[in-house]
Protein backbone atom coordinates (compact mmCIF):
# COMPACT_ATOMS: atom_id res chain seq x y z
CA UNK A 1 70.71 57.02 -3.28
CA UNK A 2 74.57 57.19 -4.51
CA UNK A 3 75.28 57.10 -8.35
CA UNK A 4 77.25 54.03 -7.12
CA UNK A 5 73.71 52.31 -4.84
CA UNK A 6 71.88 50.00 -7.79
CA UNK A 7 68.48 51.56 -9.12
CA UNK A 8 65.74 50.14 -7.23
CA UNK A 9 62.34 49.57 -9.81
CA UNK A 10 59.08 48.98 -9.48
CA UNK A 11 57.65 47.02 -12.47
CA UNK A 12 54.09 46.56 -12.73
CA UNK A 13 53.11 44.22 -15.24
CA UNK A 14 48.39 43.88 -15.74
CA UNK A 15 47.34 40.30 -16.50
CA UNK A 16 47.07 40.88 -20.20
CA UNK A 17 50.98 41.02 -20.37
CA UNK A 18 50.45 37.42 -19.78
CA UNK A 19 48.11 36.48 -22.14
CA UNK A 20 48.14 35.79 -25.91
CA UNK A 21 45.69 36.36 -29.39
CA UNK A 22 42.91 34.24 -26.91
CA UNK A 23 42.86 37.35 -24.53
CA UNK A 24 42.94 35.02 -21.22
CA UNK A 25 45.31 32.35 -19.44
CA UNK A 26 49.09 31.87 -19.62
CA UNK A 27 50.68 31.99 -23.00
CA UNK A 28 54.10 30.62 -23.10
CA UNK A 29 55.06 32.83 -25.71
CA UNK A 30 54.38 36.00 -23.70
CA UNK A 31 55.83 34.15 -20.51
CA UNK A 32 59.10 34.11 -22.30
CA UNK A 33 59.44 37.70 -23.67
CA UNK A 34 58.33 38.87 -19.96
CA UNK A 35 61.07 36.74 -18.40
CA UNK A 36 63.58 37.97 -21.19
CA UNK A 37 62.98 41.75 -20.75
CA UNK A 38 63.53 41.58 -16.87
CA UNK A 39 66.31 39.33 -17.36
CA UNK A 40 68.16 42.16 -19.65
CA UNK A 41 67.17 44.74 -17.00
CA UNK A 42 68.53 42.44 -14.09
CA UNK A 43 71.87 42.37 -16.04
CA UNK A 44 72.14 45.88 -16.03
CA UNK A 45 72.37 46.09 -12.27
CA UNK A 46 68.70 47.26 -11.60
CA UNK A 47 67.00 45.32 -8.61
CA UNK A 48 63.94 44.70 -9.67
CA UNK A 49 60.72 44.00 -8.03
CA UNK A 50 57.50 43.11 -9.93
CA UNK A 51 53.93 43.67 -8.94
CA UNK A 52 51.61 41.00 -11.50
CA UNK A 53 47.96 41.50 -11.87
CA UNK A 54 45.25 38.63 -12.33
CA UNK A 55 43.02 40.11 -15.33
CA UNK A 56 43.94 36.99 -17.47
CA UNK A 57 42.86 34.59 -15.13
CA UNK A 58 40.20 36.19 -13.64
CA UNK A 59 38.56 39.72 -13.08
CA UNK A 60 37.36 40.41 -9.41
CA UNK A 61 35.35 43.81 -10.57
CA UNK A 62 33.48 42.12 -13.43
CA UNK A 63 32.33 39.41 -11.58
CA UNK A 64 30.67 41.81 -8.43
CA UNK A 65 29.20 43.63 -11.32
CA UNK A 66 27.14 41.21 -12.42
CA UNK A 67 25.72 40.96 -8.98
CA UNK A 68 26.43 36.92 -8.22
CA UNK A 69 29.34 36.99 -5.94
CA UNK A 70 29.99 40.25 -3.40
CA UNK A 71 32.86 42.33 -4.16
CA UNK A 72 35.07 41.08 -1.62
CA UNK A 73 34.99 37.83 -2.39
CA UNK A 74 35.64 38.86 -6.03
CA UNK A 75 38.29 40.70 -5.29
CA UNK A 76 40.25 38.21 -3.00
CA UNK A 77 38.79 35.44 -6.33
CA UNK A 78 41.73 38.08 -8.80
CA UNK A 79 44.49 37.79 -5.61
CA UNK A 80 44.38 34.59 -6.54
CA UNK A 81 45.13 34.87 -10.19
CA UNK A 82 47.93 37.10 -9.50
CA UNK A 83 49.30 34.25 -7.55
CA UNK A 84 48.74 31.98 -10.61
CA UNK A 85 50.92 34.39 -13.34
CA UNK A 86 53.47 35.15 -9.71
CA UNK A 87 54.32 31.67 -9.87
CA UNK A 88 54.30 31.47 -13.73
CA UNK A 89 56.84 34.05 -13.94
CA UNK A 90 59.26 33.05 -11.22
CA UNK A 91 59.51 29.67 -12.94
CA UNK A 92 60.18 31.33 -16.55
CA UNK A 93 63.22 33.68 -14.41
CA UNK A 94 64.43 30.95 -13.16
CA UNK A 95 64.59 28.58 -16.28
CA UNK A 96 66.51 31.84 -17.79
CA UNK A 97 69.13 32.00 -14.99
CA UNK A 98 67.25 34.99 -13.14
CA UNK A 99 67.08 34.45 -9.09
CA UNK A 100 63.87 35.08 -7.81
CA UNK A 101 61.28 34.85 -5.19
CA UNK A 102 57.39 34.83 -5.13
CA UNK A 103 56.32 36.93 -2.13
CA UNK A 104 52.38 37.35 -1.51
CA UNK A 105 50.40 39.28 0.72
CA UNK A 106 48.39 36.33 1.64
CA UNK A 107 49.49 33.58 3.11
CA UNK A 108 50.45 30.48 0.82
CA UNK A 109 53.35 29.27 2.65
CA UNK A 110 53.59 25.96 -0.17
CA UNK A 111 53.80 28.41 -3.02
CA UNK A 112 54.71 31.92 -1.70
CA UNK A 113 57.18 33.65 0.75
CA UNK A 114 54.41 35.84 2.59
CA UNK A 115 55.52 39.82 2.27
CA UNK A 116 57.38 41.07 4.29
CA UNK A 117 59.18 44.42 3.78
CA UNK A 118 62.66 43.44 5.03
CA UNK A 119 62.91 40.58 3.73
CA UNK A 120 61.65 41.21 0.24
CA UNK A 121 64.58 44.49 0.69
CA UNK A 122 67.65 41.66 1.57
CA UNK A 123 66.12 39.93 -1.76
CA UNK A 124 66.53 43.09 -3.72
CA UNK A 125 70.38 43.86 -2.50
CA UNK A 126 71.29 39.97 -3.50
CA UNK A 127 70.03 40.26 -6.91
CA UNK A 128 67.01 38.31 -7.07
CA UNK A 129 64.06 39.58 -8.35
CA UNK A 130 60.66 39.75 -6.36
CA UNK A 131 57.67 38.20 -7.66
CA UNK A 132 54.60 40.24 -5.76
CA UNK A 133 51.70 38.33 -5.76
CA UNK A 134 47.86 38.92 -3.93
CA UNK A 135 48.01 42.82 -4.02
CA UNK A 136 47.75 44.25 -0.62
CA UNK A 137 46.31 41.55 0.36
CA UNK A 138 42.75 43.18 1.10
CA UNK A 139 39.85 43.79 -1.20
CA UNK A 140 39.14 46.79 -2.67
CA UNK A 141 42.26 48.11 -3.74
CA UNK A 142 43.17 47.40 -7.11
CA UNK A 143 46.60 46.48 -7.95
CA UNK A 144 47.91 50.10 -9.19
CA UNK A 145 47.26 50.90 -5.97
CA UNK A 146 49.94 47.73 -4.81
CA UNK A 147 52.33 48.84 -6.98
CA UNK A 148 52.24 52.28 -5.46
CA UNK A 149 52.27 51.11 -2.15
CA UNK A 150 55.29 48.31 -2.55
CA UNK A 151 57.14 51.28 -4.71
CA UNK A 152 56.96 53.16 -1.25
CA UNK A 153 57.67 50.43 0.88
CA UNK A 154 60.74 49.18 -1.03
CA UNK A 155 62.82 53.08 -1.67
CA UNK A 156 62.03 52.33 -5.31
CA UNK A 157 63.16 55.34 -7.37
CA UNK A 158 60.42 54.48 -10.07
CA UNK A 159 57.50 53.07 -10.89
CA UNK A 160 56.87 51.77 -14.26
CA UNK A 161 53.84 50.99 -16.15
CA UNK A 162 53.65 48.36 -18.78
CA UNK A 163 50.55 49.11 -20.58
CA UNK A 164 49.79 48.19 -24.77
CA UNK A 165 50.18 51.58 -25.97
CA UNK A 166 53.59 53.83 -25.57
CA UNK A 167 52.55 56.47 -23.11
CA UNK A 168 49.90 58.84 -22.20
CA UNK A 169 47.79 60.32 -24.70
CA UNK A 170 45.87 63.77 -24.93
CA UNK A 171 43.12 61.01 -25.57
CA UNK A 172 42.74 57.84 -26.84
CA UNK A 173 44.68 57.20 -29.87
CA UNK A 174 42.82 54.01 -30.94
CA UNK A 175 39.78 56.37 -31.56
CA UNK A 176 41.08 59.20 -31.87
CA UNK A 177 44.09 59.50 -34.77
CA UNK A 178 44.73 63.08 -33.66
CA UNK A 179 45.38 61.69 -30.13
CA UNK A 180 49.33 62.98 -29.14
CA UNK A 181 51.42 61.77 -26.84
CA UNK A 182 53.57 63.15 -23.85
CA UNK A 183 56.75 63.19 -23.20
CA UNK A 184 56.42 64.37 -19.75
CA UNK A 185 53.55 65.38 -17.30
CA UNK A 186 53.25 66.54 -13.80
CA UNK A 187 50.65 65.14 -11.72
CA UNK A 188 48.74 68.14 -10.95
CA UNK A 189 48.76 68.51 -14.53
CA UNK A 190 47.88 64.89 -15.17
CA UNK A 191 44.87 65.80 -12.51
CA UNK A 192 43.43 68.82 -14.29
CA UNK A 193 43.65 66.78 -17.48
CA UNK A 194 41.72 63.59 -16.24
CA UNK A 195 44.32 61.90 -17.56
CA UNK A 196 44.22 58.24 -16.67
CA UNK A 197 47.54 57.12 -15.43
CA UNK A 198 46.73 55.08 -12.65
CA UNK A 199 43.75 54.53 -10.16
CA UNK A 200 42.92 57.52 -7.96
CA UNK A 201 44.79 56.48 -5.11
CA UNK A 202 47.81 54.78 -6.41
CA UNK A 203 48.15 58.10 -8.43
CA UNK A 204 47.99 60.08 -4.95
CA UNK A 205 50.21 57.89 -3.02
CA UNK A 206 52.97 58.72 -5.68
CA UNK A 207 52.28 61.61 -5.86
CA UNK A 208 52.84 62.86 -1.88
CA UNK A 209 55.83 60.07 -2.09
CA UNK A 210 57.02 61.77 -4.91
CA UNK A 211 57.80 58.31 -6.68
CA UNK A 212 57.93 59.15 -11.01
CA UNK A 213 55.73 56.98 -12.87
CA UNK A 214 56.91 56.08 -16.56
CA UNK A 215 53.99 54.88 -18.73
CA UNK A 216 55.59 52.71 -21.50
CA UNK A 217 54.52 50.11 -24.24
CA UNK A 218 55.74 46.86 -22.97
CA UNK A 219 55.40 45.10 -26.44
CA UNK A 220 58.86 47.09 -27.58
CA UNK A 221 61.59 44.46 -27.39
CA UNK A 222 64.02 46.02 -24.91
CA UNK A 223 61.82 48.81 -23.60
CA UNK A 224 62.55 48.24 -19.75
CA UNK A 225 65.84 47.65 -20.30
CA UNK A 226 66.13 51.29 -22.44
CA UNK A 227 64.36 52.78 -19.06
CA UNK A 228 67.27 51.40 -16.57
CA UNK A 229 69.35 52.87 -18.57
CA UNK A 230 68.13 56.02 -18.59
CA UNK A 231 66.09 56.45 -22.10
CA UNK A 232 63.56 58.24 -22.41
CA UNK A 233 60.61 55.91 -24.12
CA UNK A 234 56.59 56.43 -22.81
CA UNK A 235 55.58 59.08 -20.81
CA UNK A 236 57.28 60.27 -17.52
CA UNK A 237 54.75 61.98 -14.91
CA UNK A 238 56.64 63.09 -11.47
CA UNK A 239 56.68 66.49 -9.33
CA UNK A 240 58.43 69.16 -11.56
């Protein structure tokens, strides 16, 4: 890319982004500050694409785990709720003055665009942002492993993470108050660590793409905005 070609971003945002003190569902509140954080980073010239999970509407895994409904049907049960917060979010953009698209991997032509690589690309270069709903559209793959693959599909320079806490952790600082943070991490080193950044394979896929991953703490006013423009907030895990 050209310092003058517009930085391309992969946003994934889990299902608890979406959800308030009740830990499930759609809460207006958080609908708002999502819509206002990608609206600041939209202004700054980014083109933005966003991969949503389902986990506050349903979770595929825990249902197959408790044996009542097979894993694939679980699994395509969460594309659904991804579809649910998709459509959620496009409407909040919108009602902000943000352009934007819903594209899903399955097809639900009276709610969704289906994806479509091209097509999701000419959204990016006219300034809307993409809404991408249903992961990859097949069970089994969780929706890391989406964001990794629409990060490769779409030239995105970056992947961020939106998770509650501000980066990764030598280990887990709500139980362990000695727990430090890192700046920066390769992936090999992230690997010998057992550091969990992503899933296994969305972690790989990034890896031989060589696509960064920044691991941030969405809950900071401003924080993806800060990362378009080149601060250096969370945790940054790439190559070198």
């Amino acid at each position: 890319m050209t310092k003058d070609t517009p930085t391309r971003i992969l946003l994934k945002l889990s299902g608890e982004a979406f959800c308030g003190p009740a830990g499930f569902g759609i809460d207006t509140t958080r609908l708002a500050l999502i819509a206002g954080e990608i609206k600041q980073a939209a202004e700054l010239g980014a083109q933005l694409a966003v991969v949503v999970g389902g986990g506050n509407i349903i979770r595929g895994a825990e249902l197959a785990d408790k044996g009542d409904i097979e894993q694939g049907t679980a699994d395509y049960m969460g594309m659904l709720g991804t579809v649910m917060n998709g459509m959620a979010l496009r409407e909040k953009l919108v009602s902000v003055g943000v352009d934007s698209r819903v594209m899903s991997a399955l097809e639900i032509k009276s709610v969704a665009e289906p994806f479509i690589k091209n097509r999701a690309i000419r959204h990016l270069e006219k300034g809307r942002v993409v809404v991408l709903v249903a992961g990859t559209g097949n069970p089994f793959f969780t929706t890391d492993t989406c964001a990794a693959l629409r990060a490769t599909e779409l030239g995105c320079t970056q992947l961020l993470k939106a998770t509650k806490v501000d980066g990764v952790y030598t280990a887990d600082p709500k139980t362990n108050p000695e727990a430090t943070r890192y700046e920066s991490l390769s992936f090999d080193e992230a690997l010998a660590k057992g550091l969990a950044v992503m899933d296994v394979t969305a972690f790989a896929m990034c890896r031989e793409r060589n696509i960064p991953i920044r691991v941030f703490q969405f809950d900071v006013p401003g924080n993806i905005a800060r990362v378009v423009s080149g601060d250096s907030i969370g945790t940054l895990v790439t190559n070198e």
